[in-house]
PDB file of N, CA and C in Angstrom:
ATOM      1  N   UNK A   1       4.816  90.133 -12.541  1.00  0.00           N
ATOM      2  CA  UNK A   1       4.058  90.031 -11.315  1.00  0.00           C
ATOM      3  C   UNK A   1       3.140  88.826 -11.410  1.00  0.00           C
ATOM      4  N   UNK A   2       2.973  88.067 -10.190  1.00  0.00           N
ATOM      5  CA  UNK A   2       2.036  87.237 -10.103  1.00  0.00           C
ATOM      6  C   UNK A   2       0.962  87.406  -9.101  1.00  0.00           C
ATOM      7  N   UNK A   3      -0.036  87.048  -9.378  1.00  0.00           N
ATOM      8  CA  UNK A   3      -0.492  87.032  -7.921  1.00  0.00           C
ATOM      9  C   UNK A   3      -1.332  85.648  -7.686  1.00  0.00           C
ATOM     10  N   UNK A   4      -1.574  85.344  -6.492  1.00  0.00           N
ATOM     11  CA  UNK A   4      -2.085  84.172  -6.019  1.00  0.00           C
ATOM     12  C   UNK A   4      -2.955  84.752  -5.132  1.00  0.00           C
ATOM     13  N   UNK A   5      -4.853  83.801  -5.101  1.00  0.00           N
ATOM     14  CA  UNK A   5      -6.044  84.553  -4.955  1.00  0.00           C
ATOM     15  C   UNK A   5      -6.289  83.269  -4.163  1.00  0.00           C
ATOM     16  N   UNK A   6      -7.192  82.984  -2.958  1.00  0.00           N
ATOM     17  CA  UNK A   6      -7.914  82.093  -2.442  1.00  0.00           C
ATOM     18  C   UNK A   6      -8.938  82.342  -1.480  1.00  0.00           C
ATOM     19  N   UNK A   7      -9.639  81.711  -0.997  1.00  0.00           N
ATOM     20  CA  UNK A   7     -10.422  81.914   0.717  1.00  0.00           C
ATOM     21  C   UNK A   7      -9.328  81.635   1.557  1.00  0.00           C
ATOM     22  N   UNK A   8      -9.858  82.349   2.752  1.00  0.00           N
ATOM     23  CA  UNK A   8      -8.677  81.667   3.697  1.00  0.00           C
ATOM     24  C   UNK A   8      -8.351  80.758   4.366  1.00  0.00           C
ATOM     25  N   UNK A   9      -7.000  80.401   4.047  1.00  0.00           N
ATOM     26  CA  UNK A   9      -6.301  79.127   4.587  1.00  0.00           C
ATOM     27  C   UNK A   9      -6.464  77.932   3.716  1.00  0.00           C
ATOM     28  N   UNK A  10      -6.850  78.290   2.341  1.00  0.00           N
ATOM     29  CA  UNK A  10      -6.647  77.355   1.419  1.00  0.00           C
ATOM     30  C   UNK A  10      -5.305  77.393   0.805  1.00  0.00           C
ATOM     31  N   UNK A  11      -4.721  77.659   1.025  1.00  0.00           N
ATOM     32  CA  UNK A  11      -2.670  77.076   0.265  1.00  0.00           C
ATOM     33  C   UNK A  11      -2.468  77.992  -0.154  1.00  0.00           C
ATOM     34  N   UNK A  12      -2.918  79.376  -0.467  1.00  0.00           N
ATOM     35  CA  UNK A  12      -2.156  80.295  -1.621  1.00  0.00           C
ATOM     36  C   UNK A  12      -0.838  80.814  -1.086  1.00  0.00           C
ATOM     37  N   UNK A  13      -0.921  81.085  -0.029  1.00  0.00           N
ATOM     38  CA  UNK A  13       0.929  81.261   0.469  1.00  0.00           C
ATOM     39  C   UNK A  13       1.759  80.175   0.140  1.00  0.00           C
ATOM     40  N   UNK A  14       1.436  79.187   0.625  1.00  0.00           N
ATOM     41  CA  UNK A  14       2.413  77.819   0.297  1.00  0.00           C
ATOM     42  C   UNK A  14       2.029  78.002  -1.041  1.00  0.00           C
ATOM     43  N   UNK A  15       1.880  77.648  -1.727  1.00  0.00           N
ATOM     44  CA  UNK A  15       1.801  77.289  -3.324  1.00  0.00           C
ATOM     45  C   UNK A  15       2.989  78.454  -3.934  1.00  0.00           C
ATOM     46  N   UNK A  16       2.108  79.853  -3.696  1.00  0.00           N
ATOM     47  CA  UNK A  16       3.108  80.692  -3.959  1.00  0.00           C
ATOM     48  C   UNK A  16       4.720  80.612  -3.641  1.00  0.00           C
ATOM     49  N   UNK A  17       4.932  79.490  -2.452  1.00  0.00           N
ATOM     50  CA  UNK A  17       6.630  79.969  -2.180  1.00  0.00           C
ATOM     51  C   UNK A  17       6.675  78.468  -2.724  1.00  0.00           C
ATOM     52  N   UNK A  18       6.091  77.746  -2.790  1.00  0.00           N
ATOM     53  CA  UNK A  18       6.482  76.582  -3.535  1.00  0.00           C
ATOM     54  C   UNK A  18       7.018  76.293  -5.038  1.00  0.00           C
ATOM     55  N   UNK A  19       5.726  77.934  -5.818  1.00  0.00           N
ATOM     56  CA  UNK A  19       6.369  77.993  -7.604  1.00  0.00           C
ATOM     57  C   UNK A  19       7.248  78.837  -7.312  1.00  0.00           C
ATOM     58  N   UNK A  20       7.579  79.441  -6.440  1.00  0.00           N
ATOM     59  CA  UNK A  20       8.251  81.222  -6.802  1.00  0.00           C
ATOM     60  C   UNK A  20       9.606  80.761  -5.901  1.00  0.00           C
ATOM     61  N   UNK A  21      10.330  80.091  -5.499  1.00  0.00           N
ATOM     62  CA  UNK A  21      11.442  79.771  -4.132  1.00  0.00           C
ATOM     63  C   UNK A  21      12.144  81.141  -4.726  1.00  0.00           C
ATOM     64  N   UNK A  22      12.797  82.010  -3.753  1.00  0.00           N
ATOM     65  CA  UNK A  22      13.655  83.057  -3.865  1.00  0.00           C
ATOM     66  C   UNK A  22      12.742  84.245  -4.425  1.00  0.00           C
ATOM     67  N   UNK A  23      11.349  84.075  -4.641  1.00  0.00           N
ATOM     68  CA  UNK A  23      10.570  85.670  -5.280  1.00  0.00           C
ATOM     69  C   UNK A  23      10.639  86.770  -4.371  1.00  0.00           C
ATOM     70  N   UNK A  24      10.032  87.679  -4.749  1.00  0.00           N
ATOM     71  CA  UNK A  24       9.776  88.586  -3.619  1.00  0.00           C
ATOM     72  C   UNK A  24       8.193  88.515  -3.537  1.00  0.00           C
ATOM     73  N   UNK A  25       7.803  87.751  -2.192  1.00  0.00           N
ATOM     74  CA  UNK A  25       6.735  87.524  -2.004  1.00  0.00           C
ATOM     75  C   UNK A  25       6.004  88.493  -1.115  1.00  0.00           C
ATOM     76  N   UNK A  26       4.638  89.008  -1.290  1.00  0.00           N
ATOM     77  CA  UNK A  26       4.059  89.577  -0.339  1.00  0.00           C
ATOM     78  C   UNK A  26       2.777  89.069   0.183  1.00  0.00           C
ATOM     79  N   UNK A  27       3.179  88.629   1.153  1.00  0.00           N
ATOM     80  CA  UNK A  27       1.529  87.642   1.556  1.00  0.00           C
ATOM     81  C   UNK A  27       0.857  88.609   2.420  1.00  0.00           C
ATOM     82  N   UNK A  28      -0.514  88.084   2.567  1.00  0.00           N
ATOM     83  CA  UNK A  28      -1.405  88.929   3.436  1.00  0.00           C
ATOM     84  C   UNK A  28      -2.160  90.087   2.803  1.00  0.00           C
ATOM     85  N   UNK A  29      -2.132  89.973   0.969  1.00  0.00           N
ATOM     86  CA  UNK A  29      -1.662  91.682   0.759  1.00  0.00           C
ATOM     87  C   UNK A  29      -3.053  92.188   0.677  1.00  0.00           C
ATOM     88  N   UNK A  30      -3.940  91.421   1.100  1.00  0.00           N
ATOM     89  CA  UNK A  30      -5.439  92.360   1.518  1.00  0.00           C
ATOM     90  C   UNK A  30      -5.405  93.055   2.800  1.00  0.00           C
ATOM     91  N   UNK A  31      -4.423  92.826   3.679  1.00  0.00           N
ATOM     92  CA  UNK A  31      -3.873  93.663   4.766  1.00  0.00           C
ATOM     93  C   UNK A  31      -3.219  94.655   4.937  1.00  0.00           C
ATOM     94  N   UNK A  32      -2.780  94.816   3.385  1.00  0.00           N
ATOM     95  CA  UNK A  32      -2.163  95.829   3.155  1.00  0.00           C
ATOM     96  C   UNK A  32      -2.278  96.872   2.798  1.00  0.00           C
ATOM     97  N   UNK A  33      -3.340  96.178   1.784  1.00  0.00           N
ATOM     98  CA  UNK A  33      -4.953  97.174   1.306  1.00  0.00           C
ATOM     99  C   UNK A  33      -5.532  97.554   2.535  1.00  0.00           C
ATOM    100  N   UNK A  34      -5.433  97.076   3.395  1.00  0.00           N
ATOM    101  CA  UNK A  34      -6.417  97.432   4.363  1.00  0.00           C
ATOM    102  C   UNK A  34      -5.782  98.896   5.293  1.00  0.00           C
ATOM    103  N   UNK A  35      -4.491  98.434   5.228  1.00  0.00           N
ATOM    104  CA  UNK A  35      -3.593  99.639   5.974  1.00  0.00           C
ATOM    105  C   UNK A  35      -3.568 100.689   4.834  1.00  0.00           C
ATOM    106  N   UNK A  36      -3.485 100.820   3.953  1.00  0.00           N
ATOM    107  CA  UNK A  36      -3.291 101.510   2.986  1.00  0.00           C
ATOM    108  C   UNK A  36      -4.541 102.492   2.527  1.00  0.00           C
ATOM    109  N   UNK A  37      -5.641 102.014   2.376  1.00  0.00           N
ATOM    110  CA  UNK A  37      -6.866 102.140   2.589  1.00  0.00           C
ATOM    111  C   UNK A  37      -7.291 102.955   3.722  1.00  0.00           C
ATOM    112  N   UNK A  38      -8.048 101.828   4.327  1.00  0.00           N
ATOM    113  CA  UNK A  38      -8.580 102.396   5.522  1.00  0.00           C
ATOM    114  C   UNK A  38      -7.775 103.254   6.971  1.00  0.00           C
ATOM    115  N   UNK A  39      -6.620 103.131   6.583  1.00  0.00           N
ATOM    116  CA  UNK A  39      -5.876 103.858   7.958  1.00  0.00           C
ATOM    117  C   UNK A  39      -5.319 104.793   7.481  1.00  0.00           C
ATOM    118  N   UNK A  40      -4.364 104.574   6.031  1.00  0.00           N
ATOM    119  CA  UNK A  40      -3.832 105.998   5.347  1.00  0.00           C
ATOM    120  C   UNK A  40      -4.332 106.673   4.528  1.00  0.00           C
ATOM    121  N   UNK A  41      -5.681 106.140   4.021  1.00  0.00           N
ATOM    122  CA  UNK A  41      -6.808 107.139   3.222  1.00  0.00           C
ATOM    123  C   UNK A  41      -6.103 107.100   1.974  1.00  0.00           C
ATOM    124  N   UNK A  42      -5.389 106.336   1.509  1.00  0.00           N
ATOM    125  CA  UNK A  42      -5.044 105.900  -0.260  1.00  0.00           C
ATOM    126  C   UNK A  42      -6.396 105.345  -0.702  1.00  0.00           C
ATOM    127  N   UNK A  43      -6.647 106.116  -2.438  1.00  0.00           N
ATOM    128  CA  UNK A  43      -7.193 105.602  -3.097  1.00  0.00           C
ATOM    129  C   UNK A  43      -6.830 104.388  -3.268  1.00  0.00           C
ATOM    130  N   UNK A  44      -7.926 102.912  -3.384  1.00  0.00           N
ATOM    131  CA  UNK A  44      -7.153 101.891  -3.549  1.00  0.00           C
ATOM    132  C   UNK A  44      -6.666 101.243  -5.225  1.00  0.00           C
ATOM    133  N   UNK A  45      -7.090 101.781  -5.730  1.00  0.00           N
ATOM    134  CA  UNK A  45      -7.013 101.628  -7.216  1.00  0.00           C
ATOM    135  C   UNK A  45      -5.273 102.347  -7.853  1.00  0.00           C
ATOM    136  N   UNK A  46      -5.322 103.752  -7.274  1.00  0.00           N
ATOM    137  CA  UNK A  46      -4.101 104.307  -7.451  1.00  0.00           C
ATOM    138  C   UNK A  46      -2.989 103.579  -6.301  1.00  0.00           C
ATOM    139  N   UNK A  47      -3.694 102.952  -5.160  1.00  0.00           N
ATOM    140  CA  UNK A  47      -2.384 102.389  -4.134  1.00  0.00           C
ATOM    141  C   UNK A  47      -1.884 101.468  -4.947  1.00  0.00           C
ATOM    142  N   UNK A  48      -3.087 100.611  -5.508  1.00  0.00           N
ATOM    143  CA  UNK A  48      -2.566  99.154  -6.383  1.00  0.00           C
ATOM    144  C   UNK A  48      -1.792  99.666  -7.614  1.00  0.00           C
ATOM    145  N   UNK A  49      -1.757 100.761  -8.426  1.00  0.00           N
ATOM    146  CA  UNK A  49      -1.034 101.293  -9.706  1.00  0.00           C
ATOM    147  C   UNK A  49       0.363 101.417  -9.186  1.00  0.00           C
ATOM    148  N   UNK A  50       0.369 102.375  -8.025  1.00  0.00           N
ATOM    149  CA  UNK A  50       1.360 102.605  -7.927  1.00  0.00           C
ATOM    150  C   UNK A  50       2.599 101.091  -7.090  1.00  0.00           C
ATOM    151  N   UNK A  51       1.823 100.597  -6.134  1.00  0.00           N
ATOM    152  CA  UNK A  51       2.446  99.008  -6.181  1.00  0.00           C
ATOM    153  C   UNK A  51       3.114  98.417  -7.213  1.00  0.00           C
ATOM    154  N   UNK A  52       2.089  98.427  -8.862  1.00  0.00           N
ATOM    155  CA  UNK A  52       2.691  97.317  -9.266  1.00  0.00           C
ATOM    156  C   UNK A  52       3.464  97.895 -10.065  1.00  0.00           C
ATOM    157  N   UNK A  53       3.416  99.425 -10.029  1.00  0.00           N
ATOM    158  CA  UNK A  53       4.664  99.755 -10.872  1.00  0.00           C
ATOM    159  C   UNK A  53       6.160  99.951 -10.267  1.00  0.00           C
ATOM    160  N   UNK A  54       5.917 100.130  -8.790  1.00  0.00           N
ATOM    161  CA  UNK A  54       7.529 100.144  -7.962  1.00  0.00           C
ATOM    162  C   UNK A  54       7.874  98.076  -7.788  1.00  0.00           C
ATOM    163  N   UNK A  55       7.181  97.427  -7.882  1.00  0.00           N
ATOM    164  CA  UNK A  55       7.388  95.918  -8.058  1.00  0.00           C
ATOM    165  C   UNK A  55       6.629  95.252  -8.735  1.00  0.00           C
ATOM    166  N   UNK A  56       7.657  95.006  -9.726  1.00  0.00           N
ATOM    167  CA  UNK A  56       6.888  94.446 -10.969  1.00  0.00           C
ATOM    168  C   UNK A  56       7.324  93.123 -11.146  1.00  0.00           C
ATOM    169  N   UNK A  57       8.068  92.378 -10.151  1.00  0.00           N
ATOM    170  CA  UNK A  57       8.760  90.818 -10.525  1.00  0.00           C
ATOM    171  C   UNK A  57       7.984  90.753  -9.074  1.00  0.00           C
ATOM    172  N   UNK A  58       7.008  91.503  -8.186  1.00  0.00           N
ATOM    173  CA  UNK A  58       5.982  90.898  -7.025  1.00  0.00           C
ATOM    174  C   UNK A  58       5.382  89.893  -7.552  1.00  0.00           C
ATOM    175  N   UNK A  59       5.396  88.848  -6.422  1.00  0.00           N
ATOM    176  CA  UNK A  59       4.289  87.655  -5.898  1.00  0.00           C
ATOM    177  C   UNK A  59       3.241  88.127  -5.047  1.00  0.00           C
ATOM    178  N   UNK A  60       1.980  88.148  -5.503  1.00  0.00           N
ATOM    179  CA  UNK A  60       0.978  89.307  -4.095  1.00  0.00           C
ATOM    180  C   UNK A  60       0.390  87.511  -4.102  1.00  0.00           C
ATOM    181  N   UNK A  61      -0.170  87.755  -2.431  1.00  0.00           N
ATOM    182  CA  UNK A  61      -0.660  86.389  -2.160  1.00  0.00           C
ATOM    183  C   UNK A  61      -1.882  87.186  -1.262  1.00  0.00           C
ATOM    184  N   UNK A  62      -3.200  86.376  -1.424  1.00  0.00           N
ATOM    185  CA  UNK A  62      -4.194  87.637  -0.919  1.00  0.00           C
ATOM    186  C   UNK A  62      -5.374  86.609  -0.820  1.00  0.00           C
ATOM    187  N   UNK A  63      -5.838  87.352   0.049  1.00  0.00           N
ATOM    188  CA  UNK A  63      -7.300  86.413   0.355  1.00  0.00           C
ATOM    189  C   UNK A  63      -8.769  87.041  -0.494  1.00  0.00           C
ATOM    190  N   UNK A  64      -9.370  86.356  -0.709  1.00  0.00           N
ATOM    191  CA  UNK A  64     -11.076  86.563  -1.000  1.00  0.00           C
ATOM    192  C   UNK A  64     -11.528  86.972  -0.190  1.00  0.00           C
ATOM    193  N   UNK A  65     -12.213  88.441  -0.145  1.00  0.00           N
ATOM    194  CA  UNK A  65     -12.712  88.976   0.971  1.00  0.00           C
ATOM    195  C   UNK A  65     -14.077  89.113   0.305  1.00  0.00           C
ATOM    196  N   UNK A  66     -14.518  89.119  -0.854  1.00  0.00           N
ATOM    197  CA  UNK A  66     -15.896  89.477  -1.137  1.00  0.00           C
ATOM    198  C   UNK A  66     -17.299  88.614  -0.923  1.00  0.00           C
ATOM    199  N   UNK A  67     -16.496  87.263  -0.817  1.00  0.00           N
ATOM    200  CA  UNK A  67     -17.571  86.212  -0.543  1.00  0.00           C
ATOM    201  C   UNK A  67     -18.234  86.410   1.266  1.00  0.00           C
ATOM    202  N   UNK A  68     -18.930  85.731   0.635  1.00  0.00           N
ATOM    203  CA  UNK A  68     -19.965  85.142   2.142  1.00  0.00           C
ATOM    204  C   UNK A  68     -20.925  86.228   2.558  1.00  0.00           C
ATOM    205  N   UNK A  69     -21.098  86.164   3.949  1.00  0.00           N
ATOM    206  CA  UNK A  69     -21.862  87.137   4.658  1.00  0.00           C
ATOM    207  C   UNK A  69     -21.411  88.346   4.765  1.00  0.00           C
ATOM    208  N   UNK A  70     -22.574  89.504   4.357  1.00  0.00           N
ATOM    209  CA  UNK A  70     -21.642  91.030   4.188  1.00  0.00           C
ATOM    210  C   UNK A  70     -22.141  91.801   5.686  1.00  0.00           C
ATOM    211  N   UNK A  71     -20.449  92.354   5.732  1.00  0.00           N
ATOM    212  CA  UNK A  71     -20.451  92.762   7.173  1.00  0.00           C
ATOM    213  C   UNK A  71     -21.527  93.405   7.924  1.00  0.00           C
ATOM    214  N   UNK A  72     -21.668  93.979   9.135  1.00  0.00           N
ATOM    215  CA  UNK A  72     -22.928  94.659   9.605  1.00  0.00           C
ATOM    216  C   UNK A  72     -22.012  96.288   9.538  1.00  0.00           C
ATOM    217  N   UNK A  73     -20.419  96.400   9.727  1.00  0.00           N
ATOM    218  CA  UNK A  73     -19.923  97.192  10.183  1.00  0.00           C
ATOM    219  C   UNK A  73     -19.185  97.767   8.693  1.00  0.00           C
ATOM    220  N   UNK A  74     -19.698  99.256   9.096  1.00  0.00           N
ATOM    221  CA  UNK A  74     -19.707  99.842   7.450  1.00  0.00           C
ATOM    222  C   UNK A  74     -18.008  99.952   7.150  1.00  0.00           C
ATOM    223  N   UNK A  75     -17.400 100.038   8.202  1.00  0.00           N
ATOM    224  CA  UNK A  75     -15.861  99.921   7.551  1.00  0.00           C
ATOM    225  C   UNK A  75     -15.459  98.467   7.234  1.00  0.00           C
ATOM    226  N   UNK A  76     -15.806  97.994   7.507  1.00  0.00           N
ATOM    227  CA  UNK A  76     -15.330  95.909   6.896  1.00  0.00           C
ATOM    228  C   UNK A  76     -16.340  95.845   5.722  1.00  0.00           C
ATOM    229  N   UNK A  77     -17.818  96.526   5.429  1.00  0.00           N
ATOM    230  CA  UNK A  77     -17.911  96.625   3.802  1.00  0.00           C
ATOM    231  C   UNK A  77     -16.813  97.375   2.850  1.00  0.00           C
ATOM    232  N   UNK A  78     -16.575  98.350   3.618  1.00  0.00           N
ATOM    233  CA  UNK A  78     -15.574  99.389   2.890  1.00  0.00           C
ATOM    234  C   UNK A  78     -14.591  98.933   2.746  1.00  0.00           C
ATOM    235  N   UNK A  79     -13.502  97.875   3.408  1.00  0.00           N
ATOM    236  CA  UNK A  79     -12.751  97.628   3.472  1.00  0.00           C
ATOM    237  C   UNK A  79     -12.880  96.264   1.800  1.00  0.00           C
ATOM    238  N   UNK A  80     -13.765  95.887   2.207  1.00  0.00           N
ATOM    239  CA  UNK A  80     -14.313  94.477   1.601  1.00  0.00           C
ATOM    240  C   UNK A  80     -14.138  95.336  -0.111  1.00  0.00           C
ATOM    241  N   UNK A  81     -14.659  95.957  -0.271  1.00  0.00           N
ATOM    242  CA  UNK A  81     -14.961  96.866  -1.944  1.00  0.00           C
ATOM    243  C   UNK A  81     -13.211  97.673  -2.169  1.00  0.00           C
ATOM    244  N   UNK A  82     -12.566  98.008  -0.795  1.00  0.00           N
ATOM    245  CA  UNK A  82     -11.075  98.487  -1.497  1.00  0.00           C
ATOM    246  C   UNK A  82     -10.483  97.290  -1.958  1.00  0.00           C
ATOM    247  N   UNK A  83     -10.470  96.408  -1.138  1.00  0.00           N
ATOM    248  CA  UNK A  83      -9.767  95.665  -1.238  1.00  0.00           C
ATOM    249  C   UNK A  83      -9.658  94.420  -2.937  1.00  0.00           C
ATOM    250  N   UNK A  84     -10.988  94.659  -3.244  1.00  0.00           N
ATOM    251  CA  UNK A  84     -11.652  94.202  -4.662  1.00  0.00           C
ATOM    252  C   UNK A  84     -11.095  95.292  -5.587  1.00  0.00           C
ATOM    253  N   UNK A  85     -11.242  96.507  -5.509  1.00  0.00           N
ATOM    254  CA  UNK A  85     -11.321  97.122  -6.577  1.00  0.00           C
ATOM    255  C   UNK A  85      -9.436  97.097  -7.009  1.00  0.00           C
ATOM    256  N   UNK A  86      -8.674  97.155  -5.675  1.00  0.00           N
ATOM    257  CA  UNK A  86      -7.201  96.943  -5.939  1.00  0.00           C
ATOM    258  C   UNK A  86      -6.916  95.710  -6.493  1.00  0.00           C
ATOM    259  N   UNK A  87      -7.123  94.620  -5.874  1.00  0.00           N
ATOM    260  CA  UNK A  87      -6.843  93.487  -6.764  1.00  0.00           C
ATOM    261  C   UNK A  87      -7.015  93.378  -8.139  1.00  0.00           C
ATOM    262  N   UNK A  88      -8.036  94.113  -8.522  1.00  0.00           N
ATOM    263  CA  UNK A  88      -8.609  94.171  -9.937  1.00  0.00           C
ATOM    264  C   UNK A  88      -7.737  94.876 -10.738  1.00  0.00           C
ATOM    265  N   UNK A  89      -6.203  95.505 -10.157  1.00  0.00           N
ATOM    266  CA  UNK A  89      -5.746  96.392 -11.139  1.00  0.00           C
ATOM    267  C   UNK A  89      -4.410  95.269 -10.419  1.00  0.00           C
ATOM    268  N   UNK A  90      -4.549  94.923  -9.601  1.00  0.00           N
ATOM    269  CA  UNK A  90      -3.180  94.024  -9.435  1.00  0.00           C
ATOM    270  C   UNK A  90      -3.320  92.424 -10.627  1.00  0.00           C
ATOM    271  N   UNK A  91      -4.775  92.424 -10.500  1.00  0.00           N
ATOM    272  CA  UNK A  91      -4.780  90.597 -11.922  1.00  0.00           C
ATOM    273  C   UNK A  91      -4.792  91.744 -13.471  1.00  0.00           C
ATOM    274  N   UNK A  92      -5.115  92.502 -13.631  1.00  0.00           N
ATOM    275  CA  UNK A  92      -4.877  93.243 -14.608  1.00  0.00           C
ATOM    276  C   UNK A  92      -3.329  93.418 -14.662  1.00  0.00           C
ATOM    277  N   UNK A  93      -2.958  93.997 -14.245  1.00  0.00           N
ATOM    278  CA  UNK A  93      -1.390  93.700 -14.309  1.00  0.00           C
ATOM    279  C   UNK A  93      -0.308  92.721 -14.081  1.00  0.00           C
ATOM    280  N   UNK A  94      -1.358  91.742 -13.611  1.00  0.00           N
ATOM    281  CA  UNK A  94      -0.218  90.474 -13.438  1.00  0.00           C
ATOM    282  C   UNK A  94       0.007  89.642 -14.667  1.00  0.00           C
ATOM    283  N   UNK A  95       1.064  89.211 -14.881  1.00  0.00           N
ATOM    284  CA  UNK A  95       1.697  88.436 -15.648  1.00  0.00           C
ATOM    285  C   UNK A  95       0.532  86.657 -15.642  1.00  0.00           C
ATOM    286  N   UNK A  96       0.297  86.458 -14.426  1.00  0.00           N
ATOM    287  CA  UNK A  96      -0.394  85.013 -14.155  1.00  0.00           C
ATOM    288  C   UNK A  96      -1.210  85.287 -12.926  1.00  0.00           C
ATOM    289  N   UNK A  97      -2.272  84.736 -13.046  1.00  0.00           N
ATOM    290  CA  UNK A  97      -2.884  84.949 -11.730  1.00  0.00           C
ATOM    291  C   UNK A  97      -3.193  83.355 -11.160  1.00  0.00           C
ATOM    292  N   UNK A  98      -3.129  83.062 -10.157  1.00  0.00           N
ATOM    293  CA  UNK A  98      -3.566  81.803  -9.793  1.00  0.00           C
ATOM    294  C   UNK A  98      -4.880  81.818  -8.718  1.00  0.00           C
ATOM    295  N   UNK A  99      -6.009  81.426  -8.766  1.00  0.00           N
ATOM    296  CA  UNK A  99      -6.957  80.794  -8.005  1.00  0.00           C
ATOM    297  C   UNK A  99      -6.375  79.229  -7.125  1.00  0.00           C
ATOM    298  N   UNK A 100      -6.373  79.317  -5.639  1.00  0.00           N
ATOM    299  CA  UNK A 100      -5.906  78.561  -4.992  1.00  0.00           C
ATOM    300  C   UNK A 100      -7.418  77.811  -4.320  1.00  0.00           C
ATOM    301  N   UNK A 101      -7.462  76.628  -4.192  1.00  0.00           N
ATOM    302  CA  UNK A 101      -8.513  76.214  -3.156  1.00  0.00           C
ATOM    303  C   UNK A 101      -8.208  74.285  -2.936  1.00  0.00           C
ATOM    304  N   UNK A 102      -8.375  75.037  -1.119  1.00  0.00           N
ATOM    305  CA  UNK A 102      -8.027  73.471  -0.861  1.00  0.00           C
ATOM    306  C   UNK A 102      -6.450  72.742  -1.804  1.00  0.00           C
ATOM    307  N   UNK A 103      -5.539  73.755  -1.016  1.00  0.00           N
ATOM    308  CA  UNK A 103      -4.301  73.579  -1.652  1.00  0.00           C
ATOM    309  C   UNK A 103      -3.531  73.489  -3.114  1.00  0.00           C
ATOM    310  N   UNK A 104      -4.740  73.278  -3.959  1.00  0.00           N
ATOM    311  CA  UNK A 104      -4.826  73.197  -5.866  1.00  0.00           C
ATOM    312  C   UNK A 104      -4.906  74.759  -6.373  1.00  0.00           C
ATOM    313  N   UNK A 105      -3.712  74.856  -7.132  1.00  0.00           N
ATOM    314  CA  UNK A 105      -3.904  76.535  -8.042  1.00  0.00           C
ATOM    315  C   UNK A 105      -4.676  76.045  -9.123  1.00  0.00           C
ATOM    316  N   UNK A 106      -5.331  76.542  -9.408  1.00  0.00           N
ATOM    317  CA  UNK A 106      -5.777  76.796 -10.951  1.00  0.00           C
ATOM    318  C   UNK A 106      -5.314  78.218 -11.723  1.00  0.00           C
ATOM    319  N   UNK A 107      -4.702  77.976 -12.566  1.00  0.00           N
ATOM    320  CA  UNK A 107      -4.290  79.290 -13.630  1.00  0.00           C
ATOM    321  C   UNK A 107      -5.555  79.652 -14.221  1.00  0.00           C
ATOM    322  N   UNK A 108      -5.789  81.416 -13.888  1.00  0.00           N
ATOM    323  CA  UNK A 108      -6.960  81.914 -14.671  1.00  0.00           C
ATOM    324  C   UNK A 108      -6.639  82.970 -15.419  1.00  0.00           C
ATOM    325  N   UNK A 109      -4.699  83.420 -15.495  1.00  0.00           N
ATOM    326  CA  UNK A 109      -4.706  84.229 -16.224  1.00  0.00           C
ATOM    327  C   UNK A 109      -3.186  83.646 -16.542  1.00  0.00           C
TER     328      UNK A 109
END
């Protein structure tokens, strides 16, 4: 598994299909957390376990949601902390993680 981390609209999708051509990519996947989470009431820690154990050759491509200004609206904090605490078991389990910004990966794992 890899995953690729950025703010948004800094390259981590492109980059990702640029190293990975033919992976099985999942972009957006803080959206997924978010459906997963907040709409189907999954723990997000066990949603992310159980993810990376049914795809384990996954590309997750995902945005930084923890930075900046914290929401006023208590479900976009909530959303903001699932969405962290899953990633944290998705770079724990990834094989490589990449930090994307302003189109440049940097390898941090």
């Amino acid at each position: 598994m890899k995953l690729y981390i950025g703010g948004a609209y800094q390259g981590q999708a492109e980059l990702a299909a640029l190293e990975n051509p033919g992976g099985e990519i999942y972009p957006d996947f803080h959206e997924t957390i978010r459906e997963a989470v907040l709409t189907q009431g999954q723990e997000p820690r066990e949603f992310a376990r159980r993810f990376c154990d049914r795809h384990p050759q996954a590309v997750v491509v995902a945005n930084e949601v923890g930075a900046g200004v914290v929401p006023v609206e208590a479900s976009e904090r909530a959303f903001r902390e699932a969405a962290g605490r899953a990633l944290c078991i998705v770079a724990q389990e990834a094989e490589q993680v990449v930090r994307c910004v302003c189109g440049i990966g940097v390898r941090i794992k």
